[in-house]
PDB file of N, CA and C in Angstrom:
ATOM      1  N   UNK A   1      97.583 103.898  90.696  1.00  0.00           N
ATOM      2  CA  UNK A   1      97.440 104.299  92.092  1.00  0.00           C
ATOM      3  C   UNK A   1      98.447 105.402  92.453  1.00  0.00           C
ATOM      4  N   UNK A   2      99.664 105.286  92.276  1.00  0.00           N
ATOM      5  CA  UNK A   2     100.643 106.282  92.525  1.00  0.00           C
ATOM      6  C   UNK A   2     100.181 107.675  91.617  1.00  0.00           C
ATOM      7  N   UNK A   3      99.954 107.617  90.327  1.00  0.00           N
ATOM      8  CA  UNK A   3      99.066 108.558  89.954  1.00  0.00           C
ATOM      9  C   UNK A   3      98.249 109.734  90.258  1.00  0.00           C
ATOM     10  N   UNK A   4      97.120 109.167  91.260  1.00  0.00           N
ATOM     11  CA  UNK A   4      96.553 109.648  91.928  1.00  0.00           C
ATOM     12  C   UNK A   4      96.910 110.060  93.282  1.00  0.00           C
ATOM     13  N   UNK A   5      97.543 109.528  93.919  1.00  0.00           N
ATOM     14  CA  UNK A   5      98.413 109.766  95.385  1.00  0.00           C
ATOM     15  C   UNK A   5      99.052 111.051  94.621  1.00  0.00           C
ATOM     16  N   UNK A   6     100.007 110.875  93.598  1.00  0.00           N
ATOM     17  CA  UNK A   6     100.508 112.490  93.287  1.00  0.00           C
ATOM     18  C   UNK A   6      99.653 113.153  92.928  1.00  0.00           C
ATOM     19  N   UNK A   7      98.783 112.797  92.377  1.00  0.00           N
ATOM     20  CA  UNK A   7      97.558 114.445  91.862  1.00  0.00           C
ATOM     21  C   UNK A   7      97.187 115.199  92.998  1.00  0.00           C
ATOM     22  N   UNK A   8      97.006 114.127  94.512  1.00  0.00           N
ATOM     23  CA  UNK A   8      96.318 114.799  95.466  1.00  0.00           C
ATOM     24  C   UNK A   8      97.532 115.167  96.240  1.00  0.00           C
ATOM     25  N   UNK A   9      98.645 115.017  96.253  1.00  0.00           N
ATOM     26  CA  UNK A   9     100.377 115.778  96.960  1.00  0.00           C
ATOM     27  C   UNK A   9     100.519 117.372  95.998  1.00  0.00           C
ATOM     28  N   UNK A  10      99.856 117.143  94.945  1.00  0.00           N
ATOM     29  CA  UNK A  10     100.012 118.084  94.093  1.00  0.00           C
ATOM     30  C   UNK A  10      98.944 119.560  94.884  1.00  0.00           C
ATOM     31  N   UNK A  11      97.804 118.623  94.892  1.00  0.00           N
ATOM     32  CA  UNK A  11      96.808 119.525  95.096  1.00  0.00           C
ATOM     33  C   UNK A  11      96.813 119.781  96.305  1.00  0.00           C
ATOM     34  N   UNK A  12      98.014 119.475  97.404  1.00  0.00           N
ATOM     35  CA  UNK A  12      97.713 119.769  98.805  1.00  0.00           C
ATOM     36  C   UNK A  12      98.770 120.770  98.770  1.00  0.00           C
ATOM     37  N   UNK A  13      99.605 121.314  97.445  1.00  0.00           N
ATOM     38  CA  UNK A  13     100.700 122.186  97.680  1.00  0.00           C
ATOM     39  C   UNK A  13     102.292 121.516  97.474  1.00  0.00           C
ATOM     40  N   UNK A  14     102.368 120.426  97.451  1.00  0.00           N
ATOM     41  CA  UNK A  14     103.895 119.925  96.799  1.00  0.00           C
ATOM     42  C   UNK A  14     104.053 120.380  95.403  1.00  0.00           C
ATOM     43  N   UNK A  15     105.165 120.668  95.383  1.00  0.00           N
ATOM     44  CA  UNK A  15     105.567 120.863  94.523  1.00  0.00           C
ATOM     45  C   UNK A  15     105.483 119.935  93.059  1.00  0.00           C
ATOM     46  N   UNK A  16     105.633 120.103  91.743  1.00  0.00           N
ATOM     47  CA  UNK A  16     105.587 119.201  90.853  1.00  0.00           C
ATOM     48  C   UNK A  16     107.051 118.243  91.103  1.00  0.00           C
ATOM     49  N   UNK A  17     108.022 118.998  91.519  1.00  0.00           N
ATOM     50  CA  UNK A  17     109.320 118.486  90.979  1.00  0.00           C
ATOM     51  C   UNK A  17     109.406 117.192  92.451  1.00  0.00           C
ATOM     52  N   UNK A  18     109.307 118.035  93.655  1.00  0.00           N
ATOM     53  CA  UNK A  18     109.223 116.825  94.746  1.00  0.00           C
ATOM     54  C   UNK A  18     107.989 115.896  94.314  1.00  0.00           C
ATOM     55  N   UNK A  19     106.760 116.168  94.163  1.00  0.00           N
ATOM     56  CA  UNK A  19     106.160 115.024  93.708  1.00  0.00           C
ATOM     57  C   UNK A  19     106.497 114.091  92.672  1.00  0.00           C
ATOM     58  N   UNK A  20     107.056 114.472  91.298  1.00  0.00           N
ATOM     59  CA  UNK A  20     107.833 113.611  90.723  1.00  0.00           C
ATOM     60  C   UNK A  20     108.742 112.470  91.172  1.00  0.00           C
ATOM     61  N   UNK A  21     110.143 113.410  92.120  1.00  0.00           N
ATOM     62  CA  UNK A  21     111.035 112.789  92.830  1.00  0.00           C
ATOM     63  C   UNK A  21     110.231 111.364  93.449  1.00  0.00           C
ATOM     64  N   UNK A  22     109.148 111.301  94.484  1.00  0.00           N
ATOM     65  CA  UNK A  22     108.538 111.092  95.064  1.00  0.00           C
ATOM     66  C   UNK A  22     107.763 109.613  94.607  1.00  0.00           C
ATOM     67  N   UNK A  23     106.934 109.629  92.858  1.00  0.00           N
ATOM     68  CA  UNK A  23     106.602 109.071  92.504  1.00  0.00           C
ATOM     69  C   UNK A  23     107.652 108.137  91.590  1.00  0.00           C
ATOM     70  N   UNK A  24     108.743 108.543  90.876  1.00  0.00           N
ATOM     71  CA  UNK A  24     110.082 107.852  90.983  1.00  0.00           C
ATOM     72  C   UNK A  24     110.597 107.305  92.305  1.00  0.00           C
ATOM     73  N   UNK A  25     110.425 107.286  92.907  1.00  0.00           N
ATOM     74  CA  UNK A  25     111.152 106.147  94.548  1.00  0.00           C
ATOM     75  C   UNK A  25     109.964 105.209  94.428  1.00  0.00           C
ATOM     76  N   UNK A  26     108.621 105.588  94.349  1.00  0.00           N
ATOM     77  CA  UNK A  26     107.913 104.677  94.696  1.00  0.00           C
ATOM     78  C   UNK A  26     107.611 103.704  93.368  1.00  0.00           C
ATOM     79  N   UNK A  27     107.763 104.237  92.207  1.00  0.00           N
ATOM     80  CA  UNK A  27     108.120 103.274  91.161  1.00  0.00           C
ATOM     81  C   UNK A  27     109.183 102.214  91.063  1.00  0.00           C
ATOM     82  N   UNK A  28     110.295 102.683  91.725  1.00  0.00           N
ATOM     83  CA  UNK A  28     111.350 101.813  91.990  1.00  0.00           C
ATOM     84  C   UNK A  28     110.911 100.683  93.151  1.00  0.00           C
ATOM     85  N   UNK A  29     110.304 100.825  93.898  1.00  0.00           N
ATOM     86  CA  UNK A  29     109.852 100.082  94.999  1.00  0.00           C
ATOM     87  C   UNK A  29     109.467  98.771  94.503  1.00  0.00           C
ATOM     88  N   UNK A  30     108.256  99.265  93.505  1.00  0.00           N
ATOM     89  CA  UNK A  30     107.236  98.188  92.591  1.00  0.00           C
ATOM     90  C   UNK A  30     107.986  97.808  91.894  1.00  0.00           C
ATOM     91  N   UNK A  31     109.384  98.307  91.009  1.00  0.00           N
ATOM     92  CA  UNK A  31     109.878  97.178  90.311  1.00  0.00           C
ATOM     93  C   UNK A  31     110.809  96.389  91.411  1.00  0.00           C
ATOM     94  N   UNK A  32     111.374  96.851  92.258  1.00  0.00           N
ATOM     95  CA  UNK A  32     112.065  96.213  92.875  1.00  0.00           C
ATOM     96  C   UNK A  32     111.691  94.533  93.269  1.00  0.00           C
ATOM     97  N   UNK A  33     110.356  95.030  94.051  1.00  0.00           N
ATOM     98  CA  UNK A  33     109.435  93.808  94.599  1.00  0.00           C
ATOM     99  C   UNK A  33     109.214  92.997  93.282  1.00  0.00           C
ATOM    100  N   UNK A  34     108.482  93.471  91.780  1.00  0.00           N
ATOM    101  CA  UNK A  34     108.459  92.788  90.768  1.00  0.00           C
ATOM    102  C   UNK A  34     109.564  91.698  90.666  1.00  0.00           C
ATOM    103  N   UNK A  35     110.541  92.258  90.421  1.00  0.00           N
ATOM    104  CA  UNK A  35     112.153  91.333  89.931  1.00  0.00           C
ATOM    105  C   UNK A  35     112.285  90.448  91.383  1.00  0.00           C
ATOM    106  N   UNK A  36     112.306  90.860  92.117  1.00  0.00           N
ATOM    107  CA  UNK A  36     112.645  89.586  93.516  1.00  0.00           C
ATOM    108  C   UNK A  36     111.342  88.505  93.223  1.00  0.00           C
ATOM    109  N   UNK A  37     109.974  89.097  92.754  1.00  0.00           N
ATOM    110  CA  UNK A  37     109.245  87.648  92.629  1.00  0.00           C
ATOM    111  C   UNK A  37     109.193  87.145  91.339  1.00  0.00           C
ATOM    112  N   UNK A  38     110.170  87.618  90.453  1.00  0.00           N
ATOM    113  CA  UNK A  38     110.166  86.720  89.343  1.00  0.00           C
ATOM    114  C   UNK A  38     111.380  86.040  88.919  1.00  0.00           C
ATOM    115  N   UNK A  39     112.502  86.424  89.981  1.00  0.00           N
ATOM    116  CA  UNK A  39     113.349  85.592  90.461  1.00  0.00           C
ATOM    117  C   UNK A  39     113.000  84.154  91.404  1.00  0.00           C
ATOM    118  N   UNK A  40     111.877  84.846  92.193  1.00  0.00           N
ATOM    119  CA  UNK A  40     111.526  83.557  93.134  1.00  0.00           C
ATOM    120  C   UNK A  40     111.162  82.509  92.376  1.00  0.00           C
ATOM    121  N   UNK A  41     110.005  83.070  90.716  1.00  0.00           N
ATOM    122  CA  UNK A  41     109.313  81.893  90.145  1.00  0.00           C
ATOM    123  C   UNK A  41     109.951  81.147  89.373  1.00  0.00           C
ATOM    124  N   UNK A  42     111.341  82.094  88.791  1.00  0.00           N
ATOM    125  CA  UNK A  42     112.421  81.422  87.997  1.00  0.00           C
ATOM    126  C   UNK A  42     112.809  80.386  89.013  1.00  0.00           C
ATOM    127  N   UNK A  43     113.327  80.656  90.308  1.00  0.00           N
ATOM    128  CA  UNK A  43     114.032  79.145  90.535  1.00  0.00           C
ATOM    129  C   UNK A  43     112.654  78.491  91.295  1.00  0.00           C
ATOM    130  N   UNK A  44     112.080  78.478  91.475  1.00  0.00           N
ATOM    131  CA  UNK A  44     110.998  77.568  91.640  1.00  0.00           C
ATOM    132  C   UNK A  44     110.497  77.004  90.317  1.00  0.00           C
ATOM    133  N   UNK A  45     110.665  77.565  89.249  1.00  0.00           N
ATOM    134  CA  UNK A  45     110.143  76.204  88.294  1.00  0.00           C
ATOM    135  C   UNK A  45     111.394  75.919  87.351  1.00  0.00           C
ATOM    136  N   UNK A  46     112.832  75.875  87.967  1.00  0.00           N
ATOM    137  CA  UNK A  46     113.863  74.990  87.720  1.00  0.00           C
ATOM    138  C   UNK A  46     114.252  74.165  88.743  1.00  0.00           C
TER     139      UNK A  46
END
């Protein structure tokens, strides 16, 4: 999905390097949220 959100930032005139930047923050987002819910499932099944 982020993928495509940058192809079309690309194709509206952003730059490659801000779209990069851009798709790095929002990768961090998704792991962020990842690790907080697999912390949640760790102490829920101890």
């Amino acid at each position: 999905m982020i993928g495509i959100q940058a192809k079309i930032k690309i194709d509206e005139g952003d730059s490659k390097l801000e779209v990069l930047i851009w798709m790095i923050n929002q990768s961090i987002v998704v792991l962020q949220k990842v690790s907080r819910q697999e912390k949640q499932e760790n102490k829920d099944n101890h």
